[in-house]
Protein backbone atom coordinates (compact mmCIF):
# COMPACT_ATOMS: atom_id res chain seq x y z
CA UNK A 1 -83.74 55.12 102.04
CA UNK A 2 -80.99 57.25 102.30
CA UNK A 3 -78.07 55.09 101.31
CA UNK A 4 -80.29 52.87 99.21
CA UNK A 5 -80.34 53.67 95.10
CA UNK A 6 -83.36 53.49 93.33
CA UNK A 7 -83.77 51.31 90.16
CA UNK A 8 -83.34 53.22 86.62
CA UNK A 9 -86.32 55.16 85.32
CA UNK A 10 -88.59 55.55 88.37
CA UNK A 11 -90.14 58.89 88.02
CA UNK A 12 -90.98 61.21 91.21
CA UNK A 13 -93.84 62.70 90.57
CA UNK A 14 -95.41 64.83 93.58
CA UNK A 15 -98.60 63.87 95.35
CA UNK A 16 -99.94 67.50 94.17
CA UNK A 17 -99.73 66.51 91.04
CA UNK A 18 -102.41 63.87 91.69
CA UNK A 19 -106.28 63.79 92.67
CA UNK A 20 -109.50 61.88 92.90
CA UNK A 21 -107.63 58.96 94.17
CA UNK A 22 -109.12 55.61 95.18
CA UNK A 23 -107.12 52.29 96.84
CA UNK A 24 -108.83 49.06 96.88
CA UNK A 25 -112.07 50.23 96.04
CA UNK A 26 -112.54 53.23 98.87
CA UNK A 27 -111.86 57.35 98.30
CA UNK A 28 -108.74 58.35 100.05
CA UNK A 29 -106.80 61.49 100.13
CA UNK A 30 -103.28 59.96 99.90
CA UNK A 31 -102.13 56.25 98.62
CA UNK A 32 -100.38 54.50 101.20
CA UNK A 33 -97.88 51.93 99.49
CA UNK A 34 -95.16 51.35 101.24
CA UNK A 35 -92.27 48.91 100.29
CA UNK A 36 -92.43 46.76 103.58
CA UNK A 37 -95.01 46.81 106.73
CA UNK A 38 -94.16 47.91 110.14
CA UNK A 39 -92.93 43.91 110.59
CA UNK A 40 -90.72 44.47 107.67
CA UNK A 41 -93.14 42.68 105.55
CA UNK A 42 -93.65 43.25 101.40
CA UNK A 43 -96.81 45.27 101.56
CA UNK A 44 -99.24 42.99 98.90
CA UNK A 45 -102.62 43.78 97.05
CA UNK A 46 -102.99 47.33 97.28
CA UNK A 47 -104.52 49.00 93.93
CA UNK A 48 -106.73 51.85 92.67
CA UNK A 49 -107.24 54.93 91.01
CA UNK A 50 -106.00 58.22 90.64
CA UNK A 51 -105.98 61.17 88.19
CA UNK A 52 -102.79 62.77 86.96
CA UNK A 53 -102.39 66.13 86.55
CA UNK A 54 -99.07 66.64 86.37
CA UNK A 55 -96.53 67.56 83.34
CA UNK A 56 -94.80 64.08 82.59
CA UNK A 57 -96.04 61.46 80.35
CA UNK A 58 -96.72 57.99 81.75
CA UNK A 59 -96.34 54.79 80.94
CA UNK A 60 -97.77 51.48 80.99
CA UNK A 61 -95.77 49.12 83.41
CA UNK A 62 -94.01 52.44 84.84
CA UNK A 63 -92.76 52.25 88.39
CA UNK A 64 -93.43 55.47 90.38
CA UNK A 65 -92.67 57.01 93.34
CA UNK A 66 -95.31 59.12 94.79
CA UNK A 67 -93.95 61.95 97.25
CA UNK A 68 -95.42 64.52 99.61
CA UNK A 69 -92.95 66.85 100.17
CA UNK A 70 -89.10 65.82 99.06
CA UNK A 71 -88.46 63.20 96.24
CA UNK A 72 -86.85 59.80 97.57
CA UNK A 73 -83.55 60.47 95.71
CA UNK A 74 -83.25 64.28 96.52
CA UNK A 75 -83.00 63.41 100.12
CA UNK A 76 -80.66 64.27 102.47
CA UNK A 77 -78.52 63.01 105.37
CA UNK A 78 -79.61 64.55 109.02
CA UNK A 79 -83.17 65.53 107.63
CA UNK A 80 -86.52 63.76 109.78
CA UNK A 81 -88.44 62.93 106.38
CA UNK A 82 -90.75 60.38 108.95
CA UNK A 83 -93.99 62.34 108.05
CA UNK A 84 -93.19 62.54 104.49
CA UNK A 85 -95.64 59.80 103.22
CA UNK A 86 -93.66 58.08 99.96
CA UNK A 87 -96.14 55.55 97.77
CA UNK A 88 -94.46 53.22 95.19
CA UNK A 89 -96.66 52.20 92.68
CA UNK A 90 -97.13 50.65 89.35
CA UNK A 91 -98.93 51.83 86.26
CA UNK A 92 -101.53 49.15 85.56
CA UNK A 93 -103.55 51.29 83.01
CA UNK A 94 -103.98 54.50 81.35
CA UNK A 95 -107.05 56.39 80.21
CA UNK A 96 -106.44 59.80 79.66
CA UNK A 97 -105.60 61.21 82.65
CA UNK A 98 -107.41 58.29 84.52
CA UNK A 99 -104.03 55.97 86.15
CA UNK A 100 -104.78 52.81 87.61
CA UNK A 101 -101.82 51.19 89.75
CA UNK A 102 -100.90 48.86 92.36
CA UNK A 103 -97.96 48.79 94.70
CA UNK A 104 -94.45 48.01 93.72
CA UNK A 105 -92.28 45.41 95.00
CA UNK A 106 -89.10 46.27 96.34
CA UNK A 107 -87.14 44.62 93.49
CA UNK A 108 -88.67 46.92 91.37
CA UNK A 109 -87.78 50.12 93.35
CA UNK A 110 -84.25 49.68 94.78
CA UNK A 111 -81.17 48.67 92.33
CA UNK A 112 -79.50 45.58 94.38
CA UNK A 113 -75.84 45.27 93.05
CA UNK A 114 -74.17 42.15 91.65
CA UNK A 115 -71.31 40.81 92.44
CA UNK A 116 -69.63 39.54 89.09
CA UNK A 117 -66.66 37.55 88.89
CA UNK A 118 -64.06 38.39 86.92
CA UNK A 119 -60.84 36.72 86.18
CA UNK A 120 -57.09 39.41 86.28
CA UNK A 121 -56.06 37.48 82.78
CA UNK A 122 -59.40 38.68 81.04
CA UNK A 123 -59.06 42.28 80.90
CA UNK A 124 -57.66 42.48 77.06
CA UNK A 125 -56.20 46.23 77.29
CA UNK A 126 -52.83 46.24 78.39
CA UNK A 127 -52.37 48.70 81.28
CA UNK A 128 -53.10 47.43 84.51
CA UNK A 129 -53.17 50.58 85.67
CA UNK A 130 -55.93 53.14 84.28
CA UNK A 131 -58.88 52.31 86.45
CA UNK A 132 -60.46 50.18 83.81
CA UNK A 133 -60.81 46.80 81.92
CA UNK A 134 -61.92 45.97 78.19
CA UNK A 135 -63.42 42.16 78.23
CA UNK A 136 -64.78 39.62 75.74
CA UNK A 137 -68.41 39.45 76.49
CA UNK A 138 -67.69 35.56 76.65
CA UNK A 139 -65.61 36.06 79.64
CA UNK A 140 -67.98 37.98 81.86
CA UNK A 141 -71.07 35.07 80.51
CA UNK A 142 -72.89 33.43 83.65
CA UNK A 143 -74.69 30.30 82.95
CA UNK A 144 -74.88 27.38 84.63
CA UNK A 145 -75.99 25.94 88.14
CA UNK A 146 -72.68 27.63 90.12
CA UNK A 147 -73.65 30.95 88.71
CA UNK A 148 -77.01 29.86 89.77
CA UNK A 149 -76.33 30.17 93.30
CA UNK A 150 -74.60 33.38 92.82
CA UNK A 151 -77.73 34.79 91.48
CA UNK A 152 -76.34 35.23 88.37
CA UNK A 153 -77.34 33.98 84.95
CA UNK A 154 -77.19 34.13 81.10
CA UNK A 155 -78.91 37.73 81.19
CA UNK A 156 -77.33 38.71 84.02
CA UNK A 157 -76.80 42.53 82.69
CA UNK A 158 -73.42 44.56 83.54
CA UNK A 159 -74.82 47.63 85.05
CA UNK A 160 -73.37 50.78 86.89
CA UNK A 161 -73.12 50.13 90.65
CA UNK A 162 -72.69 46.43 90.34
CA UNK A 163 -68.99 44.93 91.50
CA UNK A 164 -66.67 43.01 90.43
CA UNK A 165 -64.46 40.20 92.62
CA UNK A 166 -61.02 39.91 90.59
CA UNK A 167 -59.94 36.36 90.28
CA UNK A 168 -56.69 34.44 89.67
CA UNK A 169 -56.87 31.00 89.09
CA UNK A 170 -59.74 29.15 87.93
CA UNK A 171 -63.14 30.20 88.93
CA UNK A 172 -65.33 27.20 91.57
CA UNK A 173 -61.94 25.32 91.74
CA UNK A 174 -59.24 27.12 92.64
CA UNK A 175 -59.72 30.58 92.57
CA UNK A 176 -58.36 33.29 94.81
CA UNK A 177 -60.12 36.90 95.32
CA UNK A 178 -57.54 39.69 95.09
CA UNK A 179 -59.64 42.49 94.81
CA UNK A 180 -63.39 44.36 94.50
CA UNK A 181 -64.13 47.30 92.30
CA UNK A 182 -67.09 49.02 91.67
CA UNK A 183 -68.57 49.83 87.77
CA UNK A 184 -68.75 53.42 87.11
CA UNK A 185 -69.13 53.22 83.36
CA UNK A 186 -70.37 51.30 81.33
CA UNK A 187 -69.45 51.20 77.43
CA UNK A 188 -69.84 48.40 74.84
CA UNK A 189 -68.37 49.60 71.75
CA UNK A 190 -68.29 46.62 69.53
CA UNK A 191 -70.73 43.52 69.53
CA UNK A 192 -67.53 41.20 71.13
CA UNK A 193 -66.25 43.67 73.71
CA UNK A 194 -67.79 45.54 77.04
CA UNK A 195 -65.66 48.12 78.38
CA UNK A 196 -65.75 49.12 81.86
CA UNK A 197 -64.04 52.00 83.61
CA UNK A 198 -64.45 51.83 87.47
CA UNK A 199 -62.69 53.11 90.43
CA UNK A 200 -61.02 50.55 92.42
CA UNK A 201 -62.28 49.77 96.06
CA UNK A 202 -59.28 47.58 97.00
């Protein structure tokens, strides 16, 4: 997991933190709910029980990552964290301190970045040089079967960590890639504009 990024908003909350735990219908001391099976499989139809104890509020529909001893994102490089048992769950229901959950999918754990295409003539501010482009929400719009096999859409959101391929020409006819960059910022400041500073990775 090291050099994976987790989606926005999981919280890390420690297994000590959590008791009286049950998954699929038996007492255990620890949930196991890992993303993928030893045959790099999606793990499926684990749920149960568990009471929180612990300081932060939960949610309903919360994704959370359950830890033993270090938290998935305050890992470090070099360190053996194979016997540190990591559960990803989701909040199915709250009573009082009573949690109910079943596993998360990995979709809803690790942020997968999009590639967004992006044409050199759209960036509106003037200075090809500062590290970052202002650009009429209509030109950075993805609908439409071709986006479709980009995995891109209409709600396709511009997030931090997703990249853009800089275009000339015009895009699924002619177009040449001159560049990649990656989205450090995100800022929209009026309803017709998105602003994005990034660092280029040309």
């Amino acid at each position: 997991m090291l050099n994976l990024r987790f989606n926005a908003g999981i919280k890390m909350i420690p297994a000590i933190d959590i008791s009286d735990i049950t998954q699929n219908g038996e007492p255990i001391d620890s949930i196991f709910a890992p993303l993928y099976d030893m045959s790099d499989e999606p793990v499926e139809g684990i749920y149960g029980t568990f009471t929180y104890n612990g300081s932060q509020e939960l949610s309903l529909g919360e994704t959370l990552a359950i830890y033993d001893e270090t938290a998935p994102d305050e890992c470090s490089v070099g360190v053996d964290y194979s016997d540190d048992n990591v559960a990803y769950v989701i909040v199915t229901g709250i009573n009082g301190t009573a949690i109910s959950y079943s596993n998360a999918r990995a979709e809803e754990v690790l942020f997968t970045p999009d590639i967004l295409p992006v044409n050199l003539e759209a960036d509106t501010d003037g200075d090809e040089n500062n590290l970052s482009i202002i650009v009429l929400i209509e030109d950075m719009t993805y609908s439409g079967d071709d986006f479709t096999e980009m995995g891109l859409d209409s709600s396709t959101a511009i997030e931090v960590g997703d990249f853009l391929a800089f275009y000339e020409g015009t895009l699924l006819d002619d177009a040449t890639v001159t560049g990649y960059a990656e989205i450090t910022h995100v800022m929209s400041g009026m309803e017709e504009m998105a602003s994005l500073p990034l660092y280029s990775r040309l």
